[in-house]
Each structure stands twice: as structure tokens, then as C-alpha cells.
N, C-alpha and C. Protein backbone atom coordinates (compact mmCIF):
# COMPACT_ATOMS: atom_id res chain seq x y z
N UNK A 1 0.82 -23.42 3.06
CA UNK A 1 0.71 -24.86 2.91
C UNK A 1 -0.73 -25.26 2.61
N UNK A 2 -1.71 -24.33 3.47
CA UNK A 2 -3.49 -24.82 2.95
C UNK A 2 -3.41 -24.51 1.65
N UNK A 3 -2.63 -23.48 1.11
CA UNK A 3 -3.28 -22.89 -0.34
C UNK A 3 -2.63 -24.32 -1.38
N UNK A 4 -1.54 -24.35 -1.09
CA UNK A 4 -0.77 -26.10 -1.77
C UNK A 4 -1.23 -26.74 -2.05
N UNK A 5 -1.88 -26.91 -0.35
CA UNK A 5 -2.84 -28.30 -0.54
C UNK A 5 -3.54 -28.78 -1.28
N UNK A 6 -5.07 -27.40 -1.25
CA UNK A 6 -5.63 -27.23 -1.77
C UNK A 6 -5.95 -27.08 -3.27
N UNK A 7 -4.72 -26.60 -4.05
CA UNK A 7 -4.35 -26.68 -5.29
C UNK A 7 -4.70 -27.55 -6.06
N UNK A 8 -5.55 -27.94 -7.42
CA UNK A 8 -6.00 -29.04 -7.61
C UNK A 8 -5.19 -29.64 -8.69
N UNK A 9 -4.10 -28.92 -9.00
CA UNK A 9 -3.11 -29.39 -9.58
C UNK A 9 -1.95 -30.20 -8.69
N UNK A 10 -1.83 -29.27 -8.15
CA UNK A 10 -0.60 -30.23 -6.66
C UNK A 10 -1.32 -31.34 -6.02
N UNK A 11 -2.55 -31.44 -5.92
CA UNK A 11 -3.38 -32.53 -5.33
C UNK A 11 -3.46 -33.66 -6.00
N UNK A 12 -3.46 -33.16 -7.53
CA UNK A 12 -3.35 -34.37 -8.45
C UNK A 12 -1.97 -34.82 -8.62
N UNK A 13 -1.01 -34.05 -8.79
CA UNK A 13 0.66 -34.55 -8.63
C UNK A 13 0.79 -35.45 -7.72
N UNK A 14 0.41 -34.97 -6.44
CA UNK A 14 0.20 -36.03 -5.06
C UNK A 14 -0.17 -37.51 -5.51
N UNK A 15 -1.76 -37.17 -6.13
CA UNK A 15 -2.41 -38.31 -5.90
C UNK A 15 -2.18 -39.72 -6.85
N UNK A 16 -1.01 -39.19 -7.89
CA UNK A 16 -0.17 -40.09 -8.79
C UNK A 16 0.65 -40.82 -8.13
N UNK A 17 0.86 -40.49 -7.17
CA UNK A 17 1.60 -41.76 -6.01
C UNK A 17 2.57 -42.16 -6.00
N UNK A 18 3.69 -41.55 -6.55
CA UNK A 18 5.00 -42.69 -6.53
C UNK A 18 5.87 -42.34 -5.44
N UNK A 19 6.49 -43.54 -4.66
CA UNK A 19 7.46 -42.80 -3.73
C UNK A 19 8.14 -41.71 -3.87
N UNK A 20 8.64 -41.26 -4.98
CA UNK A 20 9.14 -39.92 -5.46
C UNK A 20 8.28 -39.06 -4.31
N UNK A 21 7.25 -38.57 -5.26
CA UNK A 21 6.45 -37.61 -4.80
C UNK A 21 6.33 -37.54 -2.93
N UNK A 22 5.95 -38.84 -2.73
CA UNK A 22 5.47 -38.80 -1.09
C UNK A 22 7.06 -38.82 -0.58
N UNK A 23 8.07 -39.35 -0.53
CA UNK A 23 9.01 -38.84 -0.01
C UNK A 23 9.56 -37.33 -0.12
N UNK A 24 9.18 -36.68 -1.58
CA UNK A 24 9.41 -35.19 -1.53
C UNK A 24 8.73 -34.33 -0.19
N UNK A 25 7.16 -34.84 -0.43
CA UNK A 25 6.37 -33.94 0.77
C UNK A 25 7.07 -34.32 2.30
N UNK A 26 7.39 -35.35 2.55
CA UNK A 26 7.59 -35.85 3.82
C UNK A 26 8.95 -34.90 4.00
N UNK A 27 10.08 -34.55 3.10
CA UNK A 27 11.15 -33.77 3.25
C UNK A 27 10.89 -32.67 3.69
N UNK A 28 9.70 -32.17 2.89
CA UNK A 28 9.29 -30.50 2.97
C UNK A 28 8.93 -30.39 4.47
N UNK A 29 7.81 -31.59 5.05
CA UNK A 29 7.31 -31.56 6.14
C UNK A 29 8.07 -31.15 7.18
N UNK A 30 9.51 -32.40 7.00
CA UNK A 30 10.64 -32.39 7.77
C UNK A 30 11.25 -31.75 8.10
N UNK A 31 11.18 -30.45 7.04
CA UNK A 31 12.10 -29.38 6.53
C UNK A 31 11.35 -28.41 7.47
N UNK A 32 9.94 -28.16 7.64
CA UNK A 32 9.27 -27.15 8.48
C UNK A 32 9.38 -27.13 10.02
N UNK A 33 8.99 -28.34 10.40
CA UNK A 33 9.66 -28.90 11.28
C UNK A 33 10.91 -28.62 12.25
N UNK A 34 11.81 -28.95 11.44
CA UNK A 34 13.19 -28.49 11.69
C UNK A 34 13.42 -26.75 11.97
N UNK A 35 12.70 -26.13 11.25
CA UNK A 35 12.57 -24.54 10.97
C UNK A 35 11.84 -24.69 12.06
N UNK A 36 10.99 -24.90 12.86
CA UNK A 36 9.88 -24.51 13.65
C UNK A 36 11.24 -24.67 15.40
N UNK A 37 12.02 -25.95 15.44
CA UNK A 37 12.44 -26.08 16.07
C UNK A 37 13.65 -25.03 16.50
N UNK A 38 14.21 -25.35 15.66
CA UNK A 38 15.68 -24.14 15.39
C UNK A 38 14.69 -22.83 15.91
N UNK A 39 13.69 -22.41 15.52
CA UNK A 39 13.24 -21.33 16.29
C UNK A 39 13.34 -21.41 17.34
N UNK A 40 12.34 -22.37 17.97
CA UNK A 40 12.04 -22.51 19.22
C UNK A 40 13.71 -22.28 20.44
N UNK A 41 14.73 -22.96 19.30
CA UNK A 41 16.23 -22.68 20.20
C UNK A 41 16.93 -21.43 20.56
N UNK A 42 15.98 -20.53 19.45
CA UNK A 42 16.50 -19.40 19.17
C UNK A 42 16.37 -18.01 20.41
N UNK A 43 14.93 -18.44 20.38
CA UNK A 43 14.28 -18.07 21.32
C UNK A 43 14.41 -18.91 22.65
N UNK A 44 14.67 -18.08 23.48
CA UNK A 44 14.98 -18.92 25.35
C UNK A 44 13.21 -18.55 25.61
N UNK A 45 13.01 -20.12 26.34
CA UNK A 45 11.33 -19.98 27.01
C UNK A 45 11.45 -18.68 27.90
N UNK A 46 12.15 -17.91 28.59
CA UNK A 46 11.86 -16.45 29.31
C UNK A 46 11.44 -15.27 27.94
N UNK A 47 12.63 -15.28 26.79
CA UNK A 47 12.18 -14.56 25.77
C UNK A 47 10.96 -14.77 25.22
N UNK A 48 10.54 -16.00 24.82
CA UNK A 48 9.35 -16.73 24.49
C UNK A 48 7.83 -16.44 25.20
N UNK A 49 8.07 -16.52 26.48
CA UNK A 49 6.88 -16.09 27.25
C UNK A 49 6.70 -14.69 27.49
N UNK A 50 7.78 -14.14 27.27
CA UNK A 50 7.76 -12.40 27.09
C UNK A 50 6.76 -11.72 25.74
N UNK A 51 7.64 -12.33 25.07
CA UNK A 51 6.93 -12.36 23.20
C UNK A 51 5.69 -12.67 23.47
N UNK A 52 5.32 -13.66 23.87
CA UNK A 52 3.78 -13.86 24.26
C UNK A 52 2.96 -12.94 25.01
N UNK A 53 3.57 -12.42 26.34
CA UNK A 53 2.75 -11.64 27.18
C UNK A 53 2.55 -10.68 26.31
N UNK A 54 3.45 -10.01 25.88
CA UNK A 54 3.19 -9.04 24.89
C UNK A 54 2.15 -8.75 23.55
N UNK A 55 2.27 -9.97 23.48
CA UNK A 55 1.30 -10.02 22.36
C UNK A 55 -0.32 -10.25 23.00
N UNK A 56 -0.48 -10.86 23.88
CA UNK A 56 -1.40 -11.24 24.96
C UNK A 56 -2.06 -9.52 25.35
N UNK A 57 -0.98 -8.34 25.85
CA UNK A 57 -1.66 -7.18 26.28
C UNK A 57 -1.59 -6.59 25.16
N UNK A 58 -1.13 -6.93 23.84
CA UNK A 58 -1.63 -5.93 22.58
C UNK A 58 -3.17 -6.52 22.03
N UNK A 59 -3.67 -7.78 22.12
CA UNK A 59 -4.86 -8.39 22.02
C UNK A 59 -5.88 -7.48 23.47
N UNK A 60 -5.39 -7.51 24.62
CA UNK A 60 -6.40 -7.41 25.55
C UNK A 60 -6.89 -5.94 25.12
N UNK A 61 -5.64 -5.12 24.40
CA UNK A 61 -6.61 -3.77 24.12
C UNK A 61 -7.68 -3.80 23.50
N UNK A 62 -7.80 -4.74 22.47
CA UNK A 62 -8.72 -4.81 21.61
C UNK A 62 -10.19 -5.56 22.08
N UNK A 63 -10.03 -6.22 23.06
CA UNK A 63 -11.24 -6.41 23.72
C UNK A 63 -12.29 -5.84 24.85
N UNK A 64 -11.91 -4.19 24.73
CA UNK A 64 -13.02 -3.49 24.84
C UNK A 64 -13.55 -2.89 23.68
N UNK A 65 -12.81 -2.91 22.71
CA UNK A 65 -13.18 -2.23 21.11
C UNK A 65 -13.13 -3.38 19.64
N UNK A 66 -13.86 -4.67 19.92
CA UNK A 66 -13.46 -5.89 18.79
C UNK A 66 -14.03 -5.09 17.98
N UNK A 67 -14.58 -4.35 17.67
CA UNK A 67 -15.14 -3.95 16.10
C UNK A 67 -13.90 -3.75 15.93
N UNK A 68 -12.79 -3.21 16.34
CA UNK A 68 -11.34 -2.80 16.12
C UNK A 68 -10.52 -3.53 15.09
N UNK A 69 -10.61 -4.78 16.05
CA UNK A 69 -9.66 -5.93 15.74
C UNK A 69 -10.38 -6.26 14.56
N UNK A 70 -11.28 -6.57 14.11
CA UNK A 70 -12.49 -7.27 13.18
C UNK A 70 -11.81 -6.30 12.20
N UNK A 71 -11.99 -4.52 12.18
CA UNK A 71 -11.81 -3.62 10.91
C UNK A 71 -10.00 -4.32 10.73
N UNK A 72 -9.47 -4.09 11.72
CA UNK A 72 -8.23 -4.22 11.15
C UNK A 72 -7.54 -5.91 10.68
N UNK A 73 -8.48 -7.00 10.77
CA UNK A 73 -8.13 -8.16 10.57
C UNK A 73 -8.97 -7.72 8.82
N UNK A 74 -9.93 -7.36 8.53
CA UNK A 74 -10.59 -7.19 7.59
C UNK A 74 -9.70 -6.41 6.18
N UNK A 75 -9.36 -5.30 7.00
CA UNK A 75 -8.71 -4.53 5.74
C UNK A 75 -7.06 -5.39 5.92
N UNK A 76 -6.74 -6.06 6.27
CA UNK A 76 -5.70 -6.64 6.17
C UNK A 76 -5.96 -8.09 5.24
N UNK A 77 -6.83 -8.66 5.12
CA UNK A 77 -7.29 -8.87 4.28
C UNK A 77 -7.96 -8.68 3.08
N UNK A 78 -8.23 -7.69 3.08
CA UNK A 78 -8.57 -6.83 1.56
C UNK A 78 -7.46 -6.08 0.96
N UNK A 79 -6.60 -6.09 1.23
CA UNK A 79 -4.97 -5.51 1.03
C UNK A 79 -4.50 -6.26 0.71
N UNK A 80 -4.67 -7.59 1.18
CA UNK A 80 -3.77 -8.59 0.44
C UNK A 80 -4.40 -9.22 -0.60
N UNK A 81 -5.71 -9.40 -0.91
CA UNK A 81 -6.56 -9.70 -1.57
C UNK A 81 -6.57 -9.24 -2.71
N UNK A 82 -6.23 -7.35 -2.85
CA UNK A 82 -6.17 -6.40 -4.12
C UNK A 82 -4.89 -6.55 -4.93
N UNK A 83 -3.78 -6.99 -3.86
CA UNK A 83 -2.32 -7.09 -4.06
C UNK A 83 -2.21 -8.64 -5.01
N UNK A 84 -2.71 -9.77 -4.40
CA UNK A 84 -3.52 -10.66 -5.00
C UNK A 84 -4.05 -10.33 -6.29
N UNK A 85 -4.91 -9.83 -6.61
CA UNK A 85 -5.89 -9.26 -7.83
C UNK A 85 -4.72 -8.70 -8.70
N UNK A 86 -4.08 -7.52 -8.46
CA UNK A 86 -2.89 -6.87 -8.72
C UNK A 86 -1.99 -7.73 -9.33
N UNK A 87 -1.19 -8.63 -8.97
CA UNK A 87 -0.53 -9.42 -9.47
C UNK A 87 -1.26 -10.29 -10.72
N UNK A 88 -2.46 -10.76 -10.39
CA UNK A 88 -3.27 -11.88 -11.24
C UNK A 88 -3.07 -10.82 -12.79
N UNK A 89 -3.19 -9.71 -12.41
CA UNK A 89 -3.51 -8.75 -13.64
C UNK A 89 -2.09 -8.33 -14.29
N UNK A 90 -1.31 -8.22 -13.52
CA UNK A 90 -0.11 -8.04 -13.77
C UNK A 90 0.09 -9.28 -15.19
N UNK A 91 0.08 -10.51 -14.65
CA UNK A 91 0.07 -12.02 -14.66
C UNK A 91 -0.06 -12.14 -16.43
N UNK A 92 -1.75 -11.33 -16.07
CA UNK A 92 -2.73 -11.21 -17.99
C UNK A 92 -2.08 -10.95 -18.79
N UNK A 93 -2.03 -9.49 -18.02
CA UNK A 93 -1.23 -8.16 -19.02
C UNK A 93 0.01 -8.91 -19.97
N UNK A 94 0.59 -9.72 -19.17
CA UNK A 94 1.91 -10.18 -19.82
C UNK A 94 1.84 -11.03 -21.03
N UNK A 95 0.39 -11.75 -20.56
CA UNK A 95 -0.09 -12.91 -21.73
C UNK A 95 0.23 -14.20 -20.85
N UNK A 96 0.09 -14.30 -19.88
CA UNK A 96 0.54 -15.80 -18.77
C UNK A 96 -0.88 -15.93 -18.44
N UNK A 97 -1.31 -17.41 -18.70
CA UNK A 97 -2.35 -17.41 -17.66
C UNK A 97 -1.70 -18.96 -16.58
N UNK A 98 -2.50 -18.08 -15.42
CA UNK A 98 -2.73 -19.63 -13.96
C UNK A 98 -3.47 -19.29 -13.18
N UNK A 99 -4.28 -20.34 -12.61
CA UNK A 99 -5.78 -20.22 -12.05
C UNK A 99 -5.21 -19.29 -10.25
N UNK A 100 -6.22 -18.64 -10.65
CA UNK A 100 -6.01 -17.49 -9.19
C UNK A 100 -5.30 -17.94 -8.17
N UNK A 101 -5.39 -19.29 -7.26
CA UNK A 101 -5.35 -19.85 -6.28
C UNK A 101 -3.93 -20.15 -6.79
N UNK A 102 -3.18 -20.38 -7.60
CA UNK A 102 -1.70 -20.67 -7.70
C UNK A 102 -1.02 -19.17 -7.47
N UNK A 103 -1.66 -17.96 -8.29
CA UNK A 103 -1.21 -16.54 -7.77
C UNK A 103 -1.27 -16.25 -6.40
N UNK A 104 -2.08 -16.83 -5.91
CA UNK A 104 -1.91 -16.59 -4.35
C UNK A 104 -0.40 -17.41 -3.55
N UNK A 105 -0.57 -18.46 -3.97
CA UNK A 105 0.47 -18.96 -3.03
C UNK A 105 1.62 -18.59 -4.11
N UNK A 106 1.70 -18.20 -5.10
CA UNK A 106 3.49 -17.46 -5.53
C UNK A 106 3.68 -16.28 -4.54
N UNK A 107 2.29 -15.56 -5.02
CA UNK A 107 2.75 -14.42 -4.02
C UNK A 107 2.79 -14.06 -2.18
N UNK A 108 2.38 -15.49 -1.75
CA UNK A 108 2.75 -15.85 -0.01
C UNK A 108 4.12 -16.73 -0.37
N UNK A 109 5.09 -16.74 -1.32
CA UNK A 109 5.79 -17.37 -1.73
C UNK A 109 7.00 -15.82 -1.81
N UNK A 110 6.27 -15.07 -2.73
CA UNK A 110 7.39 -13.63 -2.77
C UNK A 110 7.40 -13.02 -1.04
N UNK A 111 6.15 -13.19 -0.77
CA UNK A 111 6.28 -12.18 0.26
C UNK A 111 6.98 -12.56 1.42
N UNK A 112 7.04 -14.18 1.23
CA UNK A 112 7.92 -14.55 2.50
C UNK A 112 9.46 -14.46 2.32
N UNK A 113 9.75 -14.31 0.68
CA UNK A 113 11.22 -14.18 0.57
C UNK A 113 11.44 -12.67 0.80
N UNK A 114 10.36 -12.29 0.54
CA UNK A 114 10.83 -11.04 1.04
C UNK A 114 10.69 -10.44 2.27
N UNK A 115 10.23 -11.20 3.09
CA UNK A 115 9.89 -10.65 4.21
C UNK A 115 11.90 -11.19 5.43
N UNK A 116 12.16 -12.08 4.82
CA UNK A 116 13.39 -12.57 5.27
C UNK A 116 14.84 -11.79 4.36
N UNK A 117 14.16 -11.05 3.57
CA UNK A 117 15.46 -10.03 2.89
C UNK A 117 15.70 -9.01 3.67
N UNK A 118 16.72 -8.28 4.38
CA UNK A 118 17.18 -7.28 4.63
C UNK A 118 17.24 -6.06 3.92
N UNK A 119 16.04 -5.86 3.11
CA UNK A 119 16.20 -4.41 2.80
C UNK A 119 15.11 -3.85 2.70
N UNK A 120 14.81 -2.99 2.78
CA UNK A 120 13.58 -1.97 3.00
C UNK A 120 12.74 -2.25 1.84
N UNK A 121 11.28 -3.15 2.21
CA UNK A 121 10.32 -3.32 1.99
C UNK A 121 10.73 -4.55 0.93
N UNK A 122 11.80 -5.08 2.17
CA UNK A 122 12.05 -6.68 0.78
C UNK A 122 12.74 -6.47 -0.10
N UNK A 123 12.81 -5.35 -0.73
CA UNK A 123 13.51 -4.91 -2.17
C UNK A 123 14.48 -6.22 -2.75
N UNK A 124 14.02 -6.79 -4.09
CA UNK A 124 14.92 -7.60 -4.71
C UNK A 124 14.57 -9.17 -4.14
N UNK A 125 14.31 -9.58 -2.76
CA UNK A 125 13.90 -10.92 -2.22
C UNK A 125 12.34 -11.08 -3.01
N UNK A 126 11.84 -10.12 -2.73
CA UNK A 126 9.97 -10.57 -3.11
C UNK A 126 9.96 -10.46 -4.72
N UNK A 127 11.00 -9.83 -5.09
CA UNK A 127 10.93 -10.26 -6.73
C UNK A 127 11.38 -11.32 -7.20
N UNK A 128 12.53 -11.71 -6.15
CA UNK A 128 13.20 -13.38 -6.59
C UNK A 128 12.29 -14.34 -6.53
N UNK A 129 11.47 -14.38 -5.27
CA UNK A 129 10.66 -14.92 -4.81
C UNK A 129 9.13 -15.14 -5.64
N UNK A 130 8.39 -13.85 -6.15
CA UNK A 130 7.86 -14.07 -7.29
C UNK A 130 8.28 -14.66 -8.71
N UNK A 131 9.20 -14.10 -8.99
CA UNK A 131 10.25 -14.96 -10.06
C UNK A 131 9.93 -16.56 -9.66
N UNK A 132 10.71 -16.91 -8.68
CA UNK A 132 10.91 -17.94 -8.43
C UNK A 132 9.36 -18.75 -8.48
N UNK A 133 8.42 -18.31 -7.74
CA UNK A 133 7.40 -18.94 -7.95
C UNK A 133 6.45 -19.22 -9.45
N UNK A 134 6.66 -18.27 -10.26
CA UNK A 134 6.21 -18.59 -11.57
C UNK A 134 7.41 -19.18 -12.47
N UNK A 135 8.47 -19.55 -12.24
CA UNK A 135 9.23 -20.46 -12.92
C UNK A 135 9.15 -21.94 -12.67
N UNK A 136 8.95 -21.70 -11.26
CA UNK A 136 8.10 -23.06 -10.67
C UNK A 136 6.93 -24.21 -11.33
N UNK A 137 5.90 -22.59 -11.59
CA UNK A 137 4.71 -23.25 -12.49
C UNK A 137 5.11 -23.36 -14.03
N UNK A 138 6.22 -23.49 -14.66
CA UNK A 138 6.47 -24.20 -15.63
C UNK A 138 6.33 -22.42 -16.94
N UNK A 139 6.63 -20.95 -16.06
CA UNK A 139 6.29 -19.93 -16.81
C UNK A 139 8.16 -19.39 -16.97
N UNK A 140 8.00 -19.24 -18.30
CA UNK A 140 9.60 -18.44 -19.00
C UNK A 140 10.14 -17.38 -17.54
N UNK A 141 11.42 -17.76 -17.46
CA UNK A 141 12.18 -16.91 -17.02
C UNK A 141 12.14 -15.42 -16.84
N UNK A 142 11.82 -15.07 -18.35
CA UNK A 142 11.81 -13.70 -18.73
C UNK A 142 10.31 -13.08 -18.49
N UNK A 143 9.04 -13.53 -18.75
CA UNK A 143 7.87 -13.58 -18.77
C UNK A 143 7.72 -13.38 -17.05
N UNK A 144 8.16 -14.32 -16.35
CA UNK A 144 8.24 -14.42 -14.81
C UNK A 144 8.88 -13.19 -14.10
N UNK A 145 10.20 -12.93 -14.86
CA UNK A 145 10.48 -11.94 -14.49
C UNK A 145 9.99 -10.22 -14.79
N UNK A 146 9.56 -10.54 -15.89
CA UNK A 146 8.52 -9.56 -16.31
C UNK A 146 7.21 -8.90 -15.30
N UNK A 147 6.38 -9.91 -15.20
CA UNK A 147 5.47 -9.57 -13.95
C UNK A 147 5.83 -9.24 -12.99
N UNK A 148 6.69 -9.89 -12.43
CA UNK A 148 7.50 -9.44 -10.79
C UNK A 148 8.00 -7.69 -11.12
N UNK A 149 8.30 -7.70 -11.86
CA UNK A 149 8.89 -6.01 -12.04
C UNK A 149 7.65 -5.02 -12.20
N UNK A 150 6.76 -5.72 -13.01
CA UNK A 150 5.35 -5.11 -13.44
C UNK A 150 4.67 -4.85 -12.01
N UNK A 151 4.66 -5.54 -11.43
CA UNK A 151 4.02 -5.83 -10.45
C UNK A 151 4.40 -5.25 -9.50
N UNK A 152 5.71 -4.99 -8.67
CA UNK A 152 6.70 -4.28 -7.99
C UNK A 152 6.56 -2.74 -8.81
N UNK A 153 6.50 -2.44 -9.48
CA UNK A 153 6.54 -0.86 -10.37
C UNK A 153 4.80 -0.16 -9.87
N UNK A 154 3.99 -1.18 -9.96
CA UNK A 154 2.94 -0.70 -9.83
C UNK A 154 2.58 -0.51 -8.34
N UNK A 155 2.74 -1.56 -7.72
CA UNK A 155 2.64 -1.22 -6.25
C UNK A 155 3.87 -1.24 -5.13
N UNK A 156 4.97 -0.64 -5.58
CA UNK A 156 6.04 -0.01 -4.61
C UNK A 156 6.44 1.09 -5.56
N UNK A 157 7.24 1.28 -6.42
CA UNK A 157 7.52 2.76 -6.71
C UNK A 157 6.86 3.47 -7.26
N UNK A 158 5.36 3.40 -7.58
CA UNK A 158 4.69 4.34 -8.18
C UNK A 158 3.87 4.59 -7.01
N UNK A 159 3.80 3.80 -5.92
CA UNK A 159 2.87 4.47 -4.75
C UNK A 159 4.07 5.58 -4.09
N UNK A 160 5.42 5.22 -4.02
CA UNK A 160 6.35 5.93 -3.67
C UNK A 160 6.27 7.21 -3.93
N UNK A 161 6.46 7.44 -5.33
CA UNK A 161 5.88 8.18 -6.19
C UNK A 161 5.02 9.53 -6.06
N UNK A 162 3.24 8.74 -5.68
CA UNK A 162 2.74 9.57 -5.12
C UNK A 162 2.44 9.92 -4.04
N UNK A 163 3.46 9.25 -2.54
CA UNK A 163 3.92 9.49 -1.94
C UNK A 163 4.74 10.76 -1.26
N UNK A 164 5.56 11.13 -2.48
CA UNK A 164 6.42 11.98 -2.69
C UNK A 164 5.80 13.57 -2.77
N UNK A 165 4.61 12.95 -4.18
CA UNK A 165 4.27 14.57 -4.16
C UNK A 165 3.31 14.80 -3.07
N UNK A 166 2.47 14.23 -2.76
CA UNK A 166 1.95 14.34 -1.61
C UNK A 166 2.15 14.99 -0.70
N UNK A 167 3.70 14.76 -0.36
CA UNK A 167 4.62 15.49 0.97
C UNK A 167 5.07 16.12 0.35
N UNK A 168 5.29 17.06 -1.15
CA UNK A 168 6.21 17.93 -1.30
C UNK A 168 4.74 19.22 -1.35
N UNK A 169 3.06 18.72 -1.93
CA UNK A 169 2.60 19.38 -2.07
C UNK A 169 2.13 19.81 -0.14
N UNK A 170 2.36 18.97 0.54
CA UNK A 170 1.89 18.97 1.85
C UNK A 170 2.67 20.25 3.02
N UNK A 171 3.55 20.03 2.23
CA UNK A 171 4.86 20.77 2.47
C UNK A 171 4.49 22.57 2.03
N UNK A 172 4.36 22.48 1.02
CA UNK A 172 3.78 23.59 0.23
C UNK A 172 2.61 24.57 0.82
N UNK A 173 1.80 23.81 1.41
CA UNK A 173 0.74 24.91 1.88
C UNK A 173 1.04 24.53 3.93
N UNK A 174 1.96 24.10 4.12
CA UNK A 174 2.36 23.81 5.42
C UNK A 174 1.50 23.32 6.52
N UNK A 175 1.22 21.84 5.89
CA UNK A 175 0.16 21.14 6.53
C UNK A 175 0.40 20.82 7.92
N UNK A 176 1.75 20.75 7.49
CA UNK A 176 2.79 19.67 8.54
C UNK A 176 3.54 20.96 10.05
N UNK A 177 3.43 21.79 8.94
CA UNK A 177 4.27 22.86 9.79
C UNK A 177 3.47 23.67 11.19
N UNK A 178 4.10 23.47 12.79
CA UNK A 178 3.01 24.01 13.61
C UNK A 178 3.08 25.33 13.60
């Protein structure tokens, strides 16, 4: 929603003003809202404060070692950042252009459809979901769907890929084997 906001295209859509528009956002608002609640039902306050403690003693480890937390908040951000970059290039390659900051929120856009798909590593949701987000920005069907595959090829089955030989060459001189 910051990256939305922030958008200086969506900011200007906004700032054209017609009830249209401001009743759309107020829906969306409504709409999160509602999602935030329905959670909250989902979850019983005993489950809820469990989920928490838990998360509470996976933090306390990290506060005898914060350089820890810091490396791993860091490269979790530079992972998404390259994946980010990755896509933008994907994006070129195709002949599409849109200013970086819209690639970001398509792709917190794929990743959340895919993160709510049932299949191993999203498969098929985070491409709809990319799809979906560059059809959004006013980009061809086919073109949209183009990148999402480009993009998915380069960083899920070709890391798979070398994945594979990895463990078959790993296998081979019996890295694995005690």
C-alpha cells in the first residue's frame, strides 16, 4: 500500500478527485479491513497469543547476536531487491517500459498471489498475479504474460535446474554420503 501510495502516477489519479476515485480507495480500505478482521476471527486470542509468544522467543534469540537479525533482515532485502531488478529486466527485454517503483508493487502483487496459491513455490498464482499486475498498468495481455514466464524461467526453473546438477554432481563424489 506505501509503494501505491507513493506512486506518482496513482497519486495523480487520486488527486483528480472525483467521487469515483475516492469512493474506490475507501472500498479497498474497507476491503483490508474486513480481511484484517476475518483474521483476527480466525484466529482464537489463546491461538493468537501463542503465535505471538512464539514469535517473541524466535526474536529473543537474536538479541544476544543482532548482527544476526541485521545480516538476515539485510539479505532478505537484497533478494528481493535482485528479484525486483530481475523482473525490471525481464520487463526491457520484452520491449515494455514502467518506472521501477510500479515493478515493485506488481511484483508484491505476484508474490502475494502467490503466496496464497497452494502449490509449491506459488506455481501458476505468482504468474497470474504478475500477469495480472502488468495488465493493470495498461501492458498487452500477451507481452504481460510474456515477462511473467520470462521471469519465472529465469528464477524458478533454471535455478531448479542447477539445483539438480549440483546434487547429482554432489552425489557423484559422495559429498552427502557418511
Amino acid at each position: 500500500m506505501v509503494v501505491l501510495a507513493l506512486s506518482s502516477e496513482y497519486s495523480r489519479h487520486l488527486a483528480a478527485g472525483s467521487e469515483h476515485k475516492i469512493k474506490s480507495v475507501a472500498e479497498v480500505i474497507a476491503g483490508v479491513v474486513i480481511a484484517v478482521v476475518l483474521i483476527g476471527l480466525v484466529f482464537s486470542r489463546r491461538h493468537l497469543k501463542r503465535l505471538l509468544a512464539t514469535i517473541g522467543s524466535q526474536i529473543a534469540v537474536y538479541e544476544r547476536r543482532p548482527w544476526r537479525l541485521s545480516g538476515a533482515l539485510l539479505s532478505s532485502m537484497l533478494l528481493t531487491a535482485c528479484n525486483v531488478l530481475c523482473l525490471y529486466s525481464c520487463m526491457l527485454a520484452i520491449g515494455v517500459h514502467l518506472p521501477l517503483i510500479v515493478v515493485m508493487l506488481i511484483f508484491t502483487f505476484g508474490l502475494s498471489t502467490g503466496t496464497v496459491t497452494p502449490t509449491p513455490g506459488g506455481l501458476g498464482g505468482f504468474e497470474a498475479g504478475l500477469t495480472a499486475g502488468f495488465v493493470a498498468y495498461h501492458i498487452g495481455s500477451g507481452s504481460a504474460l510474456a515477462i511473467a514466464l520470462l521471469f519465472r524461467l529465469i528464477t524458478y526453473w533454471l535455478m531448479l535446474l542447477v539445483g539438480i546438477v549440483a546434487f547429482i554432481m554432489s552425489q557423484r563424489k559422495h559429498v552427502f554420503n557418511s
